[in-house]
C-alpha atoms as a PDB file:
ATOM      1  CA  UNK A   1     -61.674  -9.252   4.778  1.00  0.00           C
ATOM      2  CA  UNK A   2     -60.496  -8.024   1.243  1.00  0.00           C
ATOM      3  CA  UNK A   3     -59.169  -4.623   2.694  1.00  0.00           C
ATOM      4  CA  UNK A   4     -57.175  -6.835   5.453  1.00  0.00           C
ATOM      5  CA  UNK A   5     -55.425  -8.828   2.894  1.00  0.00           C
ATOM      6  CA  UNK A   6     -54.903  -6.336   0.666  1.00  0.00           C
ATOM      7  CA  UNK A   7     -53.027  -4.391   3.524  1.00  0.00           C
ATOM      8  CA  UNK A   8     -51.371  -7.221   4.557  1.00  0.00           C
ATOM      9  CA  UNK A   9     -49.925  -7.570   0.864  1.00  0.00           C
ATOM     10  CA  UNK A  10     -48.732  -4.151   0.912  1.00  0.00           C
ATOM     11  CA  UNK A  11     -47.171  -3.930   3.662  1.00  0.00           C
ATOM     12  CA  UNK A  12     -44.829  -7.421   3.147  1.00  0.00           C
ATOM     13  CA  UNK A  13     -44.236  -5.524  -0.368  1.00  0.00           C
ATOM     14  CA  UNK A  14     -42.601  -2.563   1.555  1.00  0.00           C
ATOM     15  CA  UNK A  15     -41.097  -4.434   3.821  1.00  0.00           C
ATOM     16  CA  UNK A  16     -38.897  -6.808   0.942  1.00  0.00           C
ATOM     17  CA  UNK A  17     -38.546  -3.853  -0.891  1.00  0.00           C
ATOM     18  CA  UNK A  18     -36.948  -2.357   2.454  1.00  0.00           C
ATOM     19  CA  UNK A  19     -34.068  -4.728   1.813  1.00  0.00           C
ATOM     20  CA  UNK A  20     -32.766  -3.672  -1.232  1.00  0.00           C
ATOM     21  CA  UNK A  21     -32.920  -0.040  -0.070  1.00  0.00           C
ATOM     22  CA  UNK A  22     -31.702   0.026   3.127  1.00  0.00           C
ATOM     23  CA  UNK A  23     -27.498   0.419   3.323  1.00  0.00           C
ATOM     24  CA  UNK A  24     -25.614  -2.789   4.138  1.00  0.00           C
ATOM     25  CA  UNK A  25     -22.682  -2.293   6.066  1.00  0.00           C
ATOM     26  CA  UNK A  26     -20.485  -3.762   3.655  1.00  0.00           C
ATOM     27  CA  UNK A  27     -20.215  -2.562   0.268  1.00  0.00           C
ATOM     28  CA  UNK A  28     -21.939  -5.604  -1.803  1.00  0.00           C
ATOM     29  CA  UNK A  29     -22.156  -4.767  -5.090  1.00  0.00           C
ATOM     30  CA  UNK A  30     -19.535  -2.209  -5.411  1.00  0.00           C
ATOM     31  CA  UNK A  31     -16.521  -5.276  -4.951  1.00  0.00           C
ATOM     32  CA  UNK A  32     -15.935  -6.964  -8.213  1.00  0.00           C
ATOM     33  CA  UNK A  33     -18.164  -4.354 -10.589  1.00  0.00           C
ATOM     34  CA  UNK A  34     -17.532  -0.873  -9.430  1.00  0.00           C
ATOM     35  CA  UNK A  35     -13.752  -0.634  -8.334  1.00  0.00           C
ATOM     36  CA  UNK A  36     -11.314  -0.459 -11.469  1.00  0.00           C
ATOM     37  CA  UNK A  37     -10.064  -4.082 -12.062  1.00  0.00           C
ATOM     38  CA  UNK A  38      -6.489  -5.421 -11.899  1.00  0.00           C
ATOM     39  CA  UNK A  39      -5.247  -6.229 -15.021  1.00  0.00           C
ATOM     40  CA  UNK A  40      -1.704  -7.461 -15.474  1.00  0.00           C
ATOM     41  CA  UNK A  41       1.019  -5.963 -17.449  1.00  0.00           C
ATOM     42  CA  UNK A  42       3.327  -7.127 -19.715  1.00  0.00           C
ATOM     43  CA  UNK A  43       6.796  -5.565 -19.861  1.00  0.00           C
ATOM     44  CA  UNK A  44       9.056  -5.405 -22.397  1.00  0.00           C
ATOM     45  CA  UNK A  45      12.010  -5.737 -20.541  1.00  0.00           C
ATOM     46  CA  UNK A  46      12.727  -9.705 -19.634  1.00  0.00           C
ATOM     47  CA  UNK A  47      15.606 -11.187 -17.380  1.00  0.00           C
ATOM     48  CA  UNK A  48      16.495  -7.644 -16.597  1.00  0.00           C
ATOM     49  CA  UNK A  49      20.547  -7.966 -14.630  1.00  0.00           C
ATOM     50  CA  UNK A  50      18.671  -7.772 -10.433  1.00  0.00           C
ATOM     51  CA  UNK A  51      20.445  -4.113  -9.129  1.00  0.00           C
ATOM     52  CA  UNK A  52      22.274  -4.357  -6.486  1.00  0.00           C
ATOM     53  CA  UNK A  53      20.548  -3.138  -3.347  1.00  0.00           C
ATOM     54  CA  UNK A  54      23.645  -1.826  -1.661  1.00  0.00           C
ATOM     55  CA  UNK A  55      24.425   0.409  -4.443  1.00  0.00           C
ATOM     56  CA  UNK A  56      22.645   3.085  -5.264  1.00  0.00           C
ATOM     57  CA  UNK A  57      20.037   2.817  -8.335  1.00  0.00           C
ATOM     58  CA  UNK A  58      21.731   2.914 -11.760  1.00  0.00           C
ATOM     59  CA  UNK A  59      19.511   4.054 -13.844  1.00  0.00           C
ATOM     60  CA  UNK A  60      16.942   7.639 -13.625  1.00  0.00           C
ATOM     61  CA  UNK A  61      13.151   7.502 -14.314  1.00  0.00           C
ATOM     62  CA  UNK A  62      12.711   7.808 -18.276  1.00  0.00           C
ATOM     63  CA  UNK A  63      11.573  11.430 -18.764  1.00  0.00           C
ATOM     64  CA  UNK A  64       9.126  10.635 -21.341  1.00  0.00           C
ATOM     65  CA  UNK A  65       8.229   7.867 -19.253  1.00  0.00           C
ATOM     66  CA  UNK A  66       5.862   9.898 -17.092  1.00  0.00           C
ATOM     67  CA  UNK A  67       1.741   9.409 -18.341  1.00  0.00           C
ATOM     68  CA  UNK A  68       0.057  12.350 -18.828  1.00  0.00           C
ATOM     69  CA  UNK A  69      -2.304  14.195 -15.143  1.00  0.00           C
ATOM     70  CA  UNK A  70       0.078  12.169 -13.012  1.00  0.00           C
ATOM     71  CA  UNK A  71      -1.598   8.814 -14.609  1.00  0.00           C
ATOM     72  CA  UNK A  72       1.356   6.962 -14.122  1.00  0.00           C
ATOM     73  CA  UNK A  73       4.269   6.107 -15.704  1.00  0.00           C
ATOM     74  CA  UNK A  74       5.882   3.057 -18.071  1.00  0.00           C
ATOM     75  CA  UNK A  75       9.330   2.274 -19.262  1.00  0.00           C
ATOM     76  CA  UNK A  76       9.971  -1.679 -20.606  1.00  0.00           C
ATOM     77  CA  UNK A  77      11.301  -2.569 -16.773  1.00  0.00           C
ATOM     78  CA  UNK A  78       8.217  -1.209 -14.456  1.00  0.00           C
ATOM     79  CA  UNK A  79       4.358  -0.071 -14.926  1.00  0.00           C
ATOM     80  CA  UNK A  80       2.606   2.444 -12.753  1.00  0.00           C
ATOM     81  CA  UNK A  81      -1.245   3.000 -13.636  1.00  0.00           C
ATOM     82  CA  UNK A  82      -2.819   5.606 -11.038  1.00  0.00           C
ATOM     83  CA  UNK A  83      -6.707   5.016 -10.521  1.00  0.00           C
ATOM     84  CA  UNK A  84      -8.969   6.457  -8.388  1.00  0.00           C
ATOM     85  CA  UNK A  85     -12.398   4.889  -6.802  1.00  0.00           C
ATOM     86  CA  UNK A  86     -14.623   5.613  -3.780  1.00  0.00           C
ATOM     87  CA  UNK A  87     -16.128   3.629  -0.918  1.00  0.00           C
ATOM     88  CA  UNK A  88     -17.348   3.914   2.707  1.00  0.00           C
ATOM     89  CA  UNK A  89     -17.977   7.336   1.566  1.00  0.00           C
ATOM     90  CA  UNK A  90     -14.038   8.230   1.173  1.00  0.00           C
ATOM     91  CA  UNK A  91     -11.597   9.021  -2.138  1.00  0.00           C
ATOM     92  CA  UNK A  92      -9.417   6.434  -2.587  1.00  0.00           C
ATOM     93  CA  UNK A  93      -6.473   6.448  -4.701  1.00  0.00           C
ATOM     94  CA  UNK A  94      -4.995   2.786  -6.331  1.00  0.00           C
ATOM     95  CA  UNK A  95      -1.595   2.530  -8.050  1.00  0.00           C
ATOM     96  CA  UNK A  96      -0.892  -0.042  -9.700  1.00  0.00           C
ATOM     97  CA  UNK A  97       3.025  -1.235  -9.783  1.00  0.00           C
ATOM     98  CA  UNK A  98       4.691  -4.196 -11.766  1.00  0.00           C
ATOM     99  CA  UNK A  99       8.492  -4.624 -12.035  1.00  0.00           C
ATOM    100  CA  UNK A 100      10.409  -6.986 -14.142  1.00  0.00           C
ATOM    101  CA  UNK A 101      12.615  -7.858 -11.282  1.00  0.00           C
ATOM    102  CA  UNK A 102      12.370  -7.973  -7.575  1.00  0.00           C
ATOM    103  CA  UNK A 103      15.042  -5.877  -6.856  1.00  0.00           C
ATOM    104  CA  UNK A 104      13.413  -2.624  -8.153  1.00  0.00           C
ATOM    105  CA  UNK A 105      11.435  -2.145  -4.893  1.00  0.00           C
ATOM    106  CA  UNK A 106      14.020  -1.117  -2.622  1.00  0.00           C
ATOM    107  CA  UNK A 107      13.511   0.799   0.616  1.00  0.00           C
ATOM    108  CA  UNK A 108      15.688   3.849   2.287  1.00  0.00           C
ATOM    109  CA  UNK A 109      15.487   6.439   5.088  1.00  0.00           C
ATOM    110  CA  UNK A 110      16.289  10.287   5.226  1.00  0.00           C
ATOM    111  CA  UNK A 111      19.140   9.394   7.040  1.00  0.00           C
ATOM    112  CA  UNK A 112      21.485   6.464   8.332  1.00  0.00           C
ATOM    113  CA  UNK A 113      20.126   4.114  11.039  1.00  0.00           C
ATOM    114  CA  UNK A 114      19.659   4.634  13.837  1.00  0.00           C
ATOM    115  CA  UNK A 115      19.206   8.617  13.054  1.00  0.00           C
ATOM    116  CA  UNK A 116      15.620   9.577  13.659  1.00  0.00           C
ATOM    117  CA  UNK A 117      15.869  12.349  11.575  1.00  0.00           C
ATOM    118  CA  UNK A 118      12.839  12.846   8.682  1.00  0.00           C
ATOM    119  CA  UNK A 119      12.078  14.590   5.802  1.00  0.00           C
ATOM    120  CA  UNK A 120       9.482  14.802   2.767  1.00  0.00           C
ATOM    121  CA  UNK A 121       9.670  11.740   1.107  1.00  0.00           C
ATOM    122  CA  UNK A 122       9.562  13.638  -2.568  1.00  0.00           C
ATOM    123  CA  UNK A 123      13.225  14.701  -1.438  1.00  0.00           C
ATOM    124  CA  UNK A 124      14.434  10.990   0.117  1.00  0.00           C
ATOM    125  CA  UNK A 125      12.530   9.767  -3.171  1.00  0.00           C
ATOM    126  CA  UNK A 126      14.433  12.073  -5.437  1.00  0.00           C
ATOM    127  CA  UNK A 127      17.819  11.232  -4.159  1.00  0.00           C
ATOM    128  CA  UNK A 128      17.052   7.494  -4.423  1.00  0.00           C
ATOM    129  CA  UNK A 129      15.854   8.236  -8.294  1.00  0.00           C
ATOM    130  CA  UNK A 130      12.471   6.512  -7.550  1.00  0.00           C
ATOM    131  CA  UNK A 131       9.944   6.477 -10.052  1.00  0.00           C
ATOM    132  CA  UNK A 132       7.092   6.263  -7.116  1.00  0.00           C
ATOM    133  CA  UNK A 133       7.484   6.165  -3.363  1.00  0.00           C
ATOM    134  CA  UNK A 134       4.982   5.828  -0.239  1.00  0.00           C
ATOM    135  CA  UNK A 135       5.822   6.222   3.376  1.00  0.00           C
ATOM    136  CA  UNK A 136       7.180   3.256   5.354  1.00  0.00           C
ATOM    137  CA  UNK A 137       6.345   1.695   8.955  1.00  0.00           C
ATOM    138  CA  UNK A 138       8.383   4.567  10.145  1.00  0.00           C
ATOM    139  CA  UNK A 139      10.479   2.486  12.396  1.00  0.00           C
ATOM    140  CA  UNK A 140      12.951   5.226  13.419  1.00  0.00           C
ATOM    141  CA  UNK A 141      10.259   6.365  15.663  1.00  0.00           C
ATOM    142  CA  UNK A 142      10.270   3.460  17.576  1.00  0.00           C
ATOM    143  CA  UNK A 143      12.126   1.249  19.573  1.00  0.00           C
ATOM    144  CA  UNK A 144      10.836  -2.140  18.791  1.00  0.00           C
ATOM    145  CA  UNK A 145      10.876  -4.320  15.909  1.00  0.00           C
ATOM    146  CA  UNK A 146      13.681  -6.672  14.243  1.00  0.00           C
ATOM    147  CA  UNK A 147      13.944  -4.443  11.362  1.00  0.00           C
ATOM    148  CA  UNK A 148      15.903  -5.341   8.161  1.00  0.00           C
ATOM    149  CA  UNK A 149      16.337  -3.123   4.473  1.00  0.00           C
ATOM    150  CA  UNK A 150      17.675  -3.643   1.512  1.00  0.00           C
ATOM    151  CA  UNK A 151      18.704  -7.295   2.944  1.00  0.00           C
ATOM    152  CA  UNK A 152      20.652  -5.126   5.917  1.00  0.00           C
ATOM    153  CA  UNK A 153      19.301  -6.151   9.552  1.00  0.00           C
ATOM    154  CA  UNK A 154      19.379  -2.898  11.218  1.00  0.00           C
ATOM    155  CA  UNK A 155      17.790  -3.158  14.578  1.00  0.00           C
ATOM    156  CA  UNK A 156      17.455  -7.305  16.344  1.00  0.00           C
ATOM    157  CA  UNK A 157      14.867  -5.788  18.835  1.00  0.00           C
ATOM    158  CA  UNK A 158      11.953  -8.887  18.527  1.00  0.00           C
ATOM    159  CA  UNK A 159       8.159  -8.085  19.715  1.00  0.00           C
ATOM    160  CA  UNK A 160       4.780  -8.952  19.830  1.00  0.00           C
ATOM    161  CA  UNK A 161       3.150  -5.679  19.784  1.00  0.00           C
ATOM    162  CA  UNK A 162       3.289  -5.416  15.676  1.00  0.00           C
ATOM    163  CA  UNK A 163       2.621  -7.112  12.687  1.00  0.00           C
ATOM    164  CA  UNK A 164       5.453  -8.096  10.265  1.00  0.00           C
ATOM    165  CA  UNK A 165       5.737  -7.785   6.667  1.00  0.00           C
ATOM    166  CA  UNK A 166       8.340  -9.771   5.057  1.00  0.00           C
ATOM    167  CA  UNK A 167       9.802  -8.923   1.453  1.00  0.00           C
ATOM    168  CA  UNK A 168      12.252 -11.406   0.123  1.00  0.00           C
ATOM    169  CA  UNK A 169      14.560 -11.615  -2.643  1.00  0.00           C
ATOM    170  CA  UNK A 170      11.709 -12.997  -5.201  1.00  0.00           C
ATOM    171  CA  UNK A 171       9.629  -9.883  -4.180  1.00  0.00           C
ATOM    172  CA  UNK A 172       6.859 -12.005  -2.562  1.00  0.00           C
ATOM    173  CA  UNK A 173       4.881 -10.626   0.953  1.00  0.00           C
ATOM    174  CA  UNK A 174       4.336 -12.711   3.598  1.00  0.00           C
ATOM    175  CA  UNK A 175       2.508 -11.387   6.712  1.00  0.00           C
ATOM    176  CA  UNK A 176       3.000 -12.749  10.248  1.00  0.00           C
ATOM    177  CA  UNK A 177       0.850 -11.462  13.161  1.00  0.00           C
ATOM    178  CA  UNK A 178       4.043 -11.329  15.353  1.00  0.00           C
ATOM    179  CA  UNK A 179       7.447 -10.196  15.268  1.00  0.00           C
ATOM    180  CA  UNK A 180       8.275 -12.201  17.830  1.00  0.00           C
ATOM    181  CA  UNK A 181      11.766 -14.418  17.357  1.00  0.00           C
ATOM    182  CA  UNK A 182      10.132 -17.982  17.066  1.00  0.00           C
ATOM    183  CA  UNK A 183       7.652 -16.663  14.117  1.00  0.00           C
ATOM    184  CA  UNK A 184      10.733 -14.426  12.494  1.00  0.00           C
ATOM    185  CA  UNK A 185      13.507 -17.570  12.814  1.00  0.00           C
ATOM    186  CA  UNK A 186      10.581 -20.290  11.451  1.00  0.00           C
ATOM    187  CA  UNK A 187      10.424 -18.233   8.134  1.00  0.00           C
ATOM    188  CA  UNK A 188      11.973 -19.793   5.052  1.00  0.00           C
ATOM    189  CA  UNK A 189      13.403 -17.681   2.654  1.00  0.00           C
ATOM    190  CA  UNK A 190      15.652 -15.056   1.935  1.00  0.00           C
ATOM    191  CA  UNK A 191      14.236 -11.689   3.755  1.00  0.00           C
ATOM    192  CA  UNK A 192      15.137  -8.897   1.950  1.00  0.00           C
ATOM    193  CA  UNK A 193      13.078  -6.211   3.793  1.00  0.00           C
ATOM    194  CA  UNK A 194      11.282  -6.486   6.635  1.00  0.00           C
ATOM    195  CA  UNK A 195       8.480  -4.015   7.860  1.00  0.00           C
ATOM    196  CA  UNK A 196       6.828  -4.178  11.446  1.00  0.00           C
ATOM    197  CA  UNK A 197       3.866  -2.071  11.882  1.00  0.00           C
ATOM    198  CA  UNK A 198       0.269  -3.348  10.595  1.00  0.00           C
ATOM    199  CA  UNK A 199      -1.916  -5.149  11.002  1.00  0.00           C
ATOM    200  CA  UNK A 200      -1.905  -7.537   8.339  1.00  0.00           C
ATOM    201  CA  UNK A 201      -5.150  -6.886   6.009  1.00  0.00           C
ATOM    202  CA  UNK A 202      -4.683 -10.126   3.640  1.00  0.00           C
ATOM    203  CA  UNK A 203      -3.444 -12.809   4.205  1.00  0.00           C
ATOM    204  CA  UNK A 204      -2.700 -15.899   1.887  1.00  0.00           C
ATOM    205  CA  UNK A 205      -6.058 -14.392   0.075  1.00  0.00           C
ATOM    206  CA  UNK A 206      -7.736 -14.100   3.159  1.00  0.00           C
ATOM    207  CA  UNK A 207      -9.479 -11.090   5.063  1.00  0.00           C
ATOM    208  CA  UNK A 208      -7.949 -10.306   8.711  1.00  0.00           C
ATOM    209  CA  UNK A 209     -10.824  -9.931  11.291  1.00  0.00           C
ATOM    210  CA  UNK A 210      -9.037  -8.745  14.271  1.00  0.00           C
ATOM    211  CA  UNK A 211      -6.987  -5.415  14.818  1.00  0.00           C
ATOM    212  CA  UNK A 212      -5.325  -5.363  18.068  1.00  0.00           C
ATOM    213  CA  UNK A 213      -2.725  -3.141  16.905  1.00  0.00           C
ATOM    214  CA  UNK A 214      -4.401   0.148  19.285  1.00  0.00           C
ATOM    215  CA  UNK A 215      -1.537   2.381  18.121  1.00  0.00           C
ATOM    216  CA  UNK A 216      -2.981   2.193  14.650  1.00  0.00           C
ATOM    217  CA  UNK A 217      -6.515   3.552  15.753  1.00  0.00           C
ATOM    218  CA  UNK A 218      -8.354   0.880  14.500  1.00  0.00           C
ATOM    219  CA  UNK A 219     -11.954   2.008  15.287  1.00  0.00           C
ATOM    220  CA  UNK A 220     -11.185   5.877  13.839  1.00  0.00           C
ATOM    221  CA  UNK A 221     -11.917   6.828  10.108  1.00  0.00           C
ATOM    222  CA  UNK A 222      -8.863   8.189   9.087  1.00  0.00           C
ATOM    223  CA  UNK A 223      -6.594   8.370   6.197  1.00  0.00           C
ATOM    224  CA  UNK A 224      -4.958   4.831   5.679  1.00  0.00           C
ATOM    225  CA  UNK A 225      -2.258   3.499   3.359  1.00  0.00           C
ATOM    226  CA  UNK A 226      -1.859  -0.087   2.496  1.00  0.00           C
ATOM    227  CA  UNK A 227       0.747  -2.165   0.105  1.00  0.00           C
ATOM    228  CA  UNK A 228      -0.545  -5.356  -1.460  1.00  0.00           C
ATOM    229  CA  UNK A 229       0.959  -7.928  -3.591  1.00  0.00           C
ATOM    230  CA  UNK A 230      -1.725  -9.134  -6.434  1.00  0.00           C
ATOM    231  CA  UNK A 231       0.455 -11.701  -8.054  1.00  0.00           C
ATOM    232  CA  UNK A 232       4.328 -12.528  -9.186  1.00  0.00           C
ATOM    233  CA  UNK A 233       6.310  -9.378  -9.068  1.00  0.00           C
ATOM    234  CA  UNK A 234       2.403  -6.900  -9.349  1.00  0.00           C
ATOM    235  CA  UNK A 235       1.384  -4.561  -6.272  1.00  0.00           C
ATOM    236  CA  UNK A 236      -1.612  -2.221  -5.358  1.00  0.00           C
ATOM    237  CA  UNK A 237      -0.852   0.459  -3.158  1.00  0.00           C
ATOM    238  CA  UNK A 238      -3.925   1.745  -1.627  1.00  0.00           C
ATOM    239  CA  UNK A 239      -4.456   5.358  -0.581  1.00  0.00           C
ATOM    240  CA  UNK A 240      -7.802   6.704   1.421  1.00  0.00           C
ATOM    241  CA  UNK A 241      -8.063  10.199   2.626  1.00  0.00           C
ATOM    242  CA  UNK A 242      -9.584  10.975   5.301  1.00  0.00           C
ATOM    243  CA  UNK A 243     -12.443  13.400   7.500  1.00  0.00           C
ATOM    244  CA  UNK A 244     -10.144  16.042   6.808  1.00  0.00           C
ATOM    245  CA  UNK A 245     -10.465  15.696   3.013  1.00  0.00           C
ATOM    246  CA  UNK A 246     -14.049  17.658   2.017  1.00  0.00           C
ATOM    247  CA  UNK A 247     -16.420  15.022   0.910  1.00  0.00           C
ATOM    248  CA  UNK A 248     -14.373  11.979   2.803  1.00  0.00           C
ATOM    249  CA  UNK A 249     -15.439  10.624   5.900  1.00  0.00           C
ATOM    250  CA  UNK A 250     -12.343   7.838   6.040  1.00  0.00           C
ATOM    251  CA  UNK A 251     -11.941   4.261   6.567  1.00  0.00           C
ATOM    252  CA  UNK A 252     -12.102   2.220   9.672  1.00  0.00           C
ATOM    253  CA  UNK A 253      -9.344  -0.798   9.813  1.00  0.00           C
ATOM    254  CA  UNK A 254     -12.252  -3.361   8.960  1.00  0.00           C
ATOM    255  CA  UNK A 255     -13.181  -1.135   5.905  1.00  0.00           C
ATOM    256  CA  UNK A 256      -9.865  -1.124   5.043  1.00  0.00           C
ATOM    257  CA  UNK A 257      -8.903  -4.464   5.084  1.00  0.00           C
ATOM    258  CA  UNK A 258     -12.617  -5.418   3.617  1.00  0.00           C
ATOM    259  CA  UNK A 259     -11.533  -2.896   0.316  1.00  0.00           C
ATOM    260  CA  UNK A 260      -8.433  -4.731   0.030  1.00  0.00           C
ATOM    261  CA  UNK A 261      -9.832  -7.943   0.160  1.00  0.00           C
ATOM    262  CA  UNK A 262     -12.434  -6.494  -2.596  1.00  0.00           C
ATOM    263  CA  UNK A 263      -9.719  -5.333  -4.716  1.00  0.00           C
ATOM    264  CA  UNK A 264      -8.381  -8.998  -5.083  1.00  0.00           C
ATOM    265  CA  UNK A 265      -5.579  -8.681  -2.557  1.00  0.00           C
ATOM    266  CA  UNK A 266      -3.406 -11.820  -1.729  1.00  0.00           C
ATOM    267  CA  UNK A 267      -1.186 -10.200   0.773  1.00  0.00           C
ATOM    268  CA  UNK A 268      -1.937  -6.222   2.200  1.00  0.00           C
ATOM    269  CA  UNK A 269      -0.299  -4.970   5.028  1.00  0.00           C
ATOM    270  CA  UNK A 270      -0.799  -1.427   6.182  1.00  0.00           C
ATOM    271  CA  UNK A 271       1.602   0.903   6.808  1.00  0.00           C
ATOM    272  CA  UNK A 272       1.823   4.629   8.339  1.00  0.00           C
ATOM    273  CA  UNK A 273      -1.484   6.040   8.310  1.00  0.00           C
ATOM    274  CA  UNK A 274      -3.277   9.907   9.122  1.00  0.00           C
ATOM    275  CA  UNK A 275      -1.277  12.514   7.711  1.00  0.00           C
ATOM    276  CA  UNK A 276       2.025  10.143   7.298  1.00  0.00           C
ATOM    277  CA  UNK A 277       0.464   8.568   4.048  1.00  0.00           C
ATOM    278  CA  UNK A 278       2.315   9.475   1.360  1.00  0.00           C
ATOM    279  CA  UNK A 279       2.545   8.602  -2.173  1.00  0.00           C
ATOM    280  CA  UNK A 280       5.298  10.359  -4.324  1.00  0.00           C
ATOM    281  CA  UNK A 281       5.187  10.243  -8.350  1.00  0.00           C
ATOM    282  CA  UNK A 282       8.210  11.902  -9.961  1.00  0.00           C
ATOM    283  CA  UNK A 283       9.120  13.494  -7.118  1.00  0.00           C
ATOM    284  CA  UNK A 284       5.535  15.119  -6.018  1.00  0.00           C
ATOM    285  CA  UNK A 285       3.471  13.961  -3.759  1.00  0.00           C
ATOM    286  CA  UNK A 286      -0.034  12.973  -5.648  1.00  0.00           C
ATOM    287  CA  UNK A 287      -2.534  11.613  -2.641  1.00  0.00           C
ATOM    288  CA  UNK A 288      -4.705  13.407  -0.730  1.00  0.00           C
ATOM    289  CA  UNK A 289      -4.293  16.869  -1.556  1.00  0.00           C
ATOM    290  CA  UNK A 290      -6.607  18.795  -0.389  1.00  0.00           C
ATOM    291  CA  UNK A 291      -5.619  19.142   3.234  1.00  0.00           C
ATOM    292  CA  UNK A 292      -1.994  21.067   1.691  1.00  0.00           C
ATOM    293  CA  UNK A 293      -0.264  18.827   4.761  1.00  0.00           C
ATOM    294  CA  UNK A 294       2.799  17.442   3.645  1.00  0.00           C
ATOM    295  CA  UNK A 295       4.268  15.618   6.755  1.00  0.00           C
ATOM    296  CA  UNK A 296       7.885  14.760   7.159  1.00  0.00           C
ATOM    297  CA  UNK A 297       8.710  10.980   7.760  1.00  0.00           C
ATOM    298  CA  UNK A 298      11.493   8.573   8.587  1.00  0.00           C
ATOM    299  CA  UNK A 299      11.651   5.717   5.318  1.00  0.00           C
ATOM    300  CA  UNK A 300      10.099   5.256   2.219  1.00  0.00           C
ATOM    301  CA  UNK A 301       9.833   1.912   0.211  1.00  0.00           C
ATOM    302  CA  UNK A 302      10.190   2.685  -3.433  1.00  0.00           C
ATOM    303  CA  UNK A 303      10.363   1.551  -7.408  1.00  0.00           C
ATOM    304  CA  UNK A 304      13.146   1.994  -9.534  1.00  0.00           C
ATOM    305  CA  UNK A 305      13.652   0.977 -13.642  1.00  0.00           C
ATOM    306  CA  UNK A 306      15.893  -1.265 -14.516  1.00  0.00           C
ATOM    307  CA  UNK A 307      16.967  -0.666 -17.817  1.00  0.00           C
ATOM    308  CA  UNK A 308      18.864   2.291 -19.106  1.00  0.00           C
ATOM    309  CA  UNK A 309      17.138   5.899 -19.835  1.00  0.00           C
ATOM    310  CA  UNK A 310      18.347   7.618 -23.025  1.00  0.00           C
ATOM    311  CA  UNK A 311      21.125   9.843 -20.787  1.00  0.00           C
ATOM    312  CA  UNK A 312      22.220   6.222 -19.906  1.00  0.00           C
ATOM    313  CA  UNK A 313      23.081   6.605 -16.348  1.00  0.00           C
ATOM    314  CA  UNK A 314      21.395   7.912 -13.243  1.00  0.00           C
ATOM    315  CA  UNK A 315      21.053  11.549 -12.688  1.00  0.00           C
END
């Protein structure tokens, strides 16, 4: 009787001790503790004059604004801290972006609408004397999608079959799961870009849990980019790589949008993903280097400073 019990007492021991060593499928612990934390910024630069967006940027990246290894860069209008983390078994690459006004994030493609043409977006970024750059919803490539930049409307082409991310002229996100006309004309607000692609990650602070966006692949582990808004005027752009990366396996859409959530995302939408995710930091791209694939795309959204460098003018 002794030797049953004291059987029975090991083997519940193994078994609760099975729970805290076993995987879970979402990554617990890692949220709040492990990731690097948002922390916000304070710029010296305050009522910057808003640039306009149909002019071209005023004012070059500060030279000796660049942080040392690619880290970043800071001048008193914008912030850019690079981080890097790892989940779901994958490198992922943060930046962190705050701007003193709305205007700096600005968006442009290789070439005039409705040219499909592409190029690397370290030469569309270097024309457009961006700071940092990622890839857009490469909506050249397609025909659908009421599609406005730089408070332009380019293309009045509704649908249902993407997501929409709305930028407008206070540089808040808002996500709709359409782009259908009814959802488009019921928003309020002054849209200054608008993205359709997706899915939506976050939104309003909470976790998407359907992807029905099949274009987007969203059973595959792949390389993903997404762009979230943290807060007034603060982004995270989020970078994975992907199998093809050596020791990466890449992130399903539910990881994805769960690692956003985790990061403290209000709004993330994601953009262009595989071998199209691009981030560009003085004019180089810095994400997912491994694979030496540099892929040529249609748009880019981007961050300019505000203020004057010491040669004054742009470049």
């Amino acid at each position: 009787m002794g030797k049953t019990l004291l059987r029975i007492l090991a083997l519940a021991l193994v078994l609760a001790l099975l729970v805290f060593l076993v995987p879970s499928a979402t990554p617990l612990a890692i949220g709040e503790e492990a990731y690097p934390a948002y922390v916000p910024v304070t710029l010296e630069a305050d009522g910057v004059t808003p640039l306009d967006y149909q002019a071209d940027a005023p004012y070059a990246p500060h030279a000796g604004g660049y942080l040392p290894d690619k880290g970043g860069y800071v001048d008193p209008s914008l912030s850019v801290r690079v981080a890097y983390t790892r989940a779901y078994d994958t490198a992922i690459q943060l930046v962190w972006v705050q701007v003193a006004d709305a205007s700096q994030l600005r968006a442009a493609s290789y070439k005039p609408y409705p040219s499909k043409a592409t190029a690397r977006a370290s030469a569309i970024a270097k024309r457009e004397n961006a700071v940092l750059a990622i890839n857009g919803d490469y909506f050249v490539h397609r025909k659908e999608g009421y599609i406005i930049r730089n408070g332009q409307v380019l293309r009045q082409n509704y649908t249902d079959l993407y997501h929409t991310l709305i930028i407008d002229d206070q540089g808040d996100f808002t996500i709709l799961p359409t782009n259908a006309q009814e959802a488009v004309d019921a928003f309020v607000g002054q849209a200054v870009h608008m993205m359709v692609f997706g899915p939506g990650l976050v939104v309003d602070g909470v976790k998407t849990q359907e992807y029905p966006i099949r274009e987007c692949t969203p059973e595959k582990k792949t390389q993903r980019l997404a762009i979230c808004q943290m807060d007034r005027l603060s982004y995270l752009i989020i970078a994975t790589e992907g199998p093809e990366n050596k020791g990466s396996a890449g992130l399903t859409m539910a990881d994805f949008a769960q690692f956003c959530y985790d990061m403290g995302a209000k709004q993330a939408f994601n953009l262009d993903g595989g071998s199209s995710s691009t981030v560009v930091l003085n004019n180089e791209k810095i994400n997912s280097l491994s694979t030496g694939k540099v892929r040529s795309i249609g748009d880019i959204l981007y961050f300019v400073s505000a203020v004057p460098n010491e040669g004054g003018a742009a470049q």
